[in-house]
N, C-alpha and C. Protein backbone atom coordinates (compact mmCIF):
# COMPACT_ATOMS: atom_id res chain seq x y z
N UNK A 1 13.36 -9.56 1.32
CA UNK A 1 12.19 -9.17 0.56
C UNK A 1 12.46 -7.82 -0.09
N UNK A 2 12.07 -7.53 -1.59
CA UNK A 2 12.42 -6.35 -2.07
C UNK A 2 10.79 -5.90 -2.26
N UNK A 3 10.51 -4.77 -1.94
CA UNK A 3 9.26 -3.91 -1.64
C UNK A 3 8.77 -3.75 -3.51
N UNK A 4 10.29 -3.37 -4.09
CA UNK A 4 10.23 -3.14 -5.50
C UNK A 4 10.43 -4.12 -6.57
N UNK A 5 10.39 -5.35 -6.64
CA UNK A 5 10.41 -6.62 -7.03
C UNK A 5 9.67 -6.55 -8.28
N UNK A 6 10.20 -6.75 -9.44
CA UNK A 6 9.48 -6.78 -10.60
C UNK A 6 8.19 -8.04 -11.00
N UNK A 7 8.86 -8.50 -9.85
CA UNK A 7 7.57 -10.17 -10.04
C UNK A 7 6.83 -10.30 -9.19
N UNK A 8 5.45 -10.15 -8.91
CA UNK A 8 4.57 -10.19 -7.33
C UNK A 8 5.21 -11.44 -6.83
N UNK A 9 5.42 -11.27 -5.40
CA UNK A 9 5.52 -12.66 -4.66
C UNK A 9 4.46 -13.76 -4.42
N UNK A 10 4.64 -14.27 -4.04
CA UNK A 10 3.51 -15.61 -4.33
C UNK A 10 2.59 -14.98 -3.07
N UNK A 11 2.47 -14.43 -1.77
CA UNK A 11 1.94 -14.11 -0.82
C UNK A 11 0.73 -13.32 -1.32
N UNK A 12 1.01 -12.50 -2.07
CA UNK A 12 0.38 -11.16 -2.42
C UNK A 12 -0.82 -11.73 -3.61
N UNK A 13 -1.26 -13.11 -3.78
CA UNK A 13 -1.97 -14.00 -4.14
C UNK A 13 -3.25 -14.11 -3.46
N UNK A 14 -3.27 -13.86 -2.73
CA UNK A 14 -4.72 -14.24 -1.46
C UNK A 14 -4.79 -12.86 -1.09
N UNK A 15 -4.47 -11.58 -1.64
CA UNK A 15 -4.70 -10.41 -0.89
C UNK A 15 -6.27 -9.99 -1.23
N UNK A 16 -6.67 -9.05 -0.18
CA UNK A 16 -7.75 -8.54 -0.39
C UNK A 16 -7.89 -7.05 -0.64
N UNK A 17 -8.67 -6.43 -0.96
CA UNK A 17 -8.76 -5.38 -1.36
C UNK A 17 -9.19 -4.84 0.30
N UNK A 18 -8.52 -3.55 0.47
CA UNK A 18 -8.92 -2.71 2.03
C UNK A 18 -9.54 -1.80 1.59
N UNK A 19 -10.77 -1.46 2.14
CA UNK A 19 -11.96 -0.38 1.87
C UNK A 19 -10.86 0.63 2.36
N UNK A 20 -10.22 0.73 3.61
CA UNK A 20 -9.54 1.81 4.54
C UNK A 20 -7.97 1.64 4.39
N UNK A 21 -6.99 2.47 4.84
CA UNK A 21 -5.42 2.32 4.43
C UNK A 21 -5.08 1.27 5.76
N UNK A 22 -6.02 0.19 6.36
CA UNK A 22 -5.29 -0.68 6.70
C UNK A 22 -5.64 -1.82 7.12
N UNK A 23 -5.02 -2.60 8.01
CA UNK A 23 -5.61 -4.60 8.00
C UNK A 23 -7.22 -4.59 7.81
N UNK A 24 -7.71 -4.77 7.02
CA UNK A 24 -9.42 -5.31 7.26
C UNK A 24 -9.51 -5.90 8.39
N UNK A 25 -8.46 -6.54 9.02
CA UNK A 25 -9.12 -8.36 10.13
C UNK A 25 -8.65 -7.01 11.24
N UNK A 26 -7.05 -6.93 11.43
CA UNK A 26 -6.99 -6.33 13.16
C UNK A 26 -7.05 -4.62 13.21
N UNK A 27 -7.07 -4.02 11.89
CA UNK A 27 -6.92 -2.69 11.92
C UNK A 27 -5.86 -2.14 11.77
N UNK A 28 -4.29 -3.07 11.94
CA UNK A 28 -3.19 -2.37 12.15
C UNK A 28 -2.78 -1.46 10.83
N UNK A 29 -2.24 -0.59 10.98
CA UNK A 29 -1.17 0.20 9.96
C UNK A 29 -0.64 -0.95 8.82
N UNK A 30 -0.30 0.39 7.59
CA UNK A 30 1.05 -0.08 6.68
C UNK A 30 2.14 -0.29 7.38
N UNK A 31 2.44 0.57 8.51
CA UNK A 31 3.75 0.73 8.73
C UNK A 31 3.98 -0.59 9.67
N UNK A 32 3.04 -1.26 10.30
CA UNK A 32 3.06 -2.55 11.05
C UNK A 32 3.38 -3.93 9.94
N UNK A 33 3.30 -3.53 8.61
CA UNK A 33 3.03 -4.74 8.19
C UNK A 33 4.61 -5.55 7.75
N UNK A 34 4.27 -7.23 8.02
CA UNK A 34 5.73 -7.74 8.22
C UNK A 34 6.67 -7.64 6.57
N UNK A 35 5.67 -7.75 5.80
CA UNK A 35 6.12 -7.83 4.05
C UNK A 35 5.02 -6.57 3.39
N UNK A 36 5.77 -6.00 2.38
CA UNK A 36 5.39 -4.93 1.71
C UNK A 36 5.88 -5.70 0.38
N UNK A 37 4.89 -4.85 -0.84
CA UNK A 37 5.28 -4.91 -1.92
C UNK A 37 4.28 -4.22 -2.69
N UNK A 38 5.04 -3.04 -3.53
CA UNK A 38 4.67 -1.94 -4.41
C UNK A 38 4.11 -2.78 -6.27
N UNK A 39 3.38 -2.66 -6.41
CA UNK A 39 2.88 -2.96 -7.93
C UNK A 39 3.17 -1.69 -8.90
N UNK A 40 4.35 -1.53 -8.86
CA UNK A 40 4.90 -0.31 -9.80
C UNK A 40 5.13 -0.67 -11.10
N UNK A 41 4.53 -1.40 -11.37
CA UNK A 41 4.96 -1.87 -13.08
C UNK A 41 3.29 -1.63 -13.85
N UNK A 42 2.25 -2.29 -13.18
CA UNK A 42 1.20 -1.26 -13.52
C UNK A 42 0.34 -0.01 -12.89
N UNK A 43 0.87 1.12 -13.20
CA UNK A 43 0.14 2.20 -13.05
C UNK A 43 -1.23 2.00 -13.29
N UNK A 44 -2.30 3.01 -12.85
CA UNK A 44 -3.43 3.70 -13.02
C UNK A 44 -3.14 4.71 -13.75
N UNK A 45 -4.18 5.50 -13.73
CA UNK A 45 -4.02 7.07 -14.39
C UNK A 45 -5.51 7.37 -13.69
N UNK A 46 -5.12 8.27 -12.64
CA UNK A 46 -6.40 9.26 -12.24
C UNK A 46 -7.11 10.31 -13.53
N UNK A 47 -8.20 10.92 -12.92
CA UNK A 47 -8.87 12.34 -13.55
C UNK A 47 -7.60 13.16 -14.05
N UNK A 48 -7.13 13.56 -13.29
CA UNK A 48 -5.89 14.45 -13.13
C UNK A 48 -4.16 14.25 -13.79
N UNK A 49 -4.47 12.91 -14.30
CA UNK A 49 -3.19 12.36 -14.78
C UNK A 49 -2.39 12.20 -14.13
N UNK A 50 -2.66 11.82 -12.52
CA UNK A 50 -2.07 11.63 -11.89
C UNK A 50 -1.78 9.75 -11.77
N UNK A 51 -0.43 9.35 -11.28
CA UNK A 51 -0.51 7.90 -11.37
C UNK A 51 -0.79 7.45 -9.44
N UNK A 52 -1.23 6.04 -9.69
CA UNK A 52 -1.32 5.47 -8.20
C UNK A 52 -0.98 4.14 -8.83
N UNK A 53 -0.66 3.52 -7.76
CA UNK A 53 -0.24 2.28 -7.89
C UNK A 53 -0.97 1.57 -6.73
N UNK A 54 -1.30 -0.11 -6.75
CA UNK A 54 -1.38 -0.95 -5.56
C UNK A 54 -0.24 -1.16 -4.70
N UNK A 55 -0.81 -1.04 -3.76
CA UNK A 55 0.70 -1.24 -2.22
C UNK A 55 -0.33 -2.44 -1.46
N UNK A 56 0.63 -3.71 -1.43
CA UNK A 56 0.39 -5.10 -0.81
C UNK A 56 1.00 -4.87 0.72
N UNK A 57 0.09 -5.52 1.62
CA UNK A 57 0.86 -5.88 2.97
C UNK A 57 0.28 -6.81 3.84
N UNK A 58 1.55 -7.63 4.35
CA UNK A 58 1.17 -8.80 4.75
C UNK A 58 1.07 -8.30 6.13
N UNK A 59 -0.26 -8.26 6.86
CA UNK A 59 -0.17 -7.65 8.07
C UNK A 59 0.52 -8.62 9.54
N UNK A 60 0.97 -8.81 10.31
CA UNK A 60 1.25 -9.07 11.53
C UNK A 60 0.47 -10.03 11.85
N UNK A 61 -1.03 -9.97 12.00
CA UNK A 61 -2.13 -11.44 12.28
C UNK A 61 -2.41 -11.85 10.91
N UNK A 62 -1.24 -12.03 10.02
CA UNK A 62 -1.63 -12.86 9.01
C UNK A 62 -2.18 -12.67 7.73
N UNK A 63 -3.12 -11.67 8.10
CA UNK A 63 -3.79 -10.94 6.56
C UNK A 63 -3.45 -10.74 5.87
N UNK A 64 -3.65 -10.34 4.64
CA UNK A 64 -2.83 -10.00 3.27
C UNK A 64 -3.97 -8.50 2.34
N UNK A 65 -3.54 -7.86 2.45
CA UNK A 65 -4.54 -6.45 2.19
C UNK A 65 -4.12 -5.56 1.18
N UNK A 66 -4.33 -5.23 -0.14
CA UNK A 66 -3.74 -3.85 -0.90
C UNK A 66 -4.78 -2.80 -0.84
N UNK A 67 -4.33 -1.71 -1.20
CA UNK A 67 -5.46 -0.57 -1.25
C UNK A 67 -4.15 0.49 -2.50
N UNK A 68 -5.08 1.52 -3.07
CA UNK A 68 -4.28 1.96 -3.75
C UNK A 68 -3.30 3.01 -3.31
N UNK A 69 -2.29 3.27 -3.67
CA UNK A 69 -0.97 4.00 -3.01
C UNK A 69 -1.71 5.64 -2.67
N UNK A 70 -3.08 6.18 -3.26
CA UNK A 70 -3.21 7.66 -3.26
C UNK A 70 -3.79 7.29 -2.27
N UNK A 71 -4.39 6.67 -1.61
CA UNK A 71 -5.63 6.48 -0.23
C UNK A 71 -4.76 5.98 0.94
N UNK A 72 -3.35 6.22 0.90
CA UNK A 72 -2.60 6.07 1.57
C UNK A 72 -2.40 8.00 2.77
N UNK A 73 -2.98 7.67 3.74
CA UNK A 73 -2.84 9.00 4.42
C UNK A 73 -1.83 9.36 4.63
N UNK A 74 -1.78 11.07 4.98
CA UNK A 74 -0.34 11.95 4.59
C UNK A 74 1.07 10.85 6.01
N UNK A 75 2.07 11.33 5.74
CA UNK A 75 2.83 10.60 6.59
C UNK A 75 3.29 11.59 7.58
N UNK A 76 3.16 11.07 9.16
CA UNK A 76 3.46 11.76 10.53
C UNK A 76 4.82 12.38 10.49
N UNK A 77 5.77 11.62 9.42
CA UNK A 77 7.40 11.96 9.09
C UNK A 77 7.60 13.23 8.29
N UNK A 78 6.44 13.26 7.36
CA UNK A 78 6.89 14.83 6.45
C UNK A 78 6.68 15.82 6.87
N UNK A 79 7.48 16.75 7.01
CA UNK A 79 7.51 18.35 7.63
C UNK A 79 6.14 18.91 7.20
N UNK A 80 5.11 19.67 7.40
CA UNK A 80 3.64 19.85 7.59
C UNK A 80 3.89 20.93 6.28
N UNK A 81 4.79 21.42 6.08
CA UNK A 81 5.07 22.52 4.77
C UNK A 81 4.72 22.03 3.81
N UNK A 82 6.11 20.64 3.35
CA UNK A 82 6.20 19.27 2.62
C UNK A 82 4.86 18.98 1.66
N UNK A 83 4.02 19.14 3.54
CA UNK A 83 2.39 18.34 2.49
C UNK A 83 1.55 19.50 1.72
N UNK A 84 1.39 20.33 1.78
CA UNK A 84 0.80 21.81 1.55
C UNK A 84 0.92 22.18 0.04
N UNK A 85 2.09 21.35 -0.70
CA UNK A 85 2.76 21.67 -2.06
C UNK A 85 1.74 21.40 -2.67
């Protein structure tokens, strides 16, 4: 599976939109989910001119969920400086 795939996969068909950054049905994380896939071919454009993109994930019990890439919370991996920029 390529995360960056210029063609949505057929899965990412039945997804639902997540109010929150994760499964609507069990709650789990992005980082739990078995298939990922980035919608980097259409951008948004925030207030700010900032871009976001949809991030798809096929969760673990089955679900299928995107939410947009900025409502994605900071990551436990980046040095606490990192996020501050």
């Amino acid at each position: 599976m390529d995360a960056f795939a210029p063609i949505p996969p057929q899965w990412t068909k039945q997804a639902t939109h997540a109010n929150e950054f994760c499964c609507p049905r069990c709650r789990s994380g992005s980082r739990e989910a078995e298939r990922v896939w980035l919608n980097r071919r259409s951008p948004v454009f925030t207030e700010n001119n900032r871009r976001k993109w949809q991030e798809f994930y096929q969760c673990q019990c089955s679900c299928v969920w995107w939410a947009w890439s900025n409502d994605r919370p900071p990551s436990d991996l980046t040095p606490k400086e990192d996020c501050e920029r």
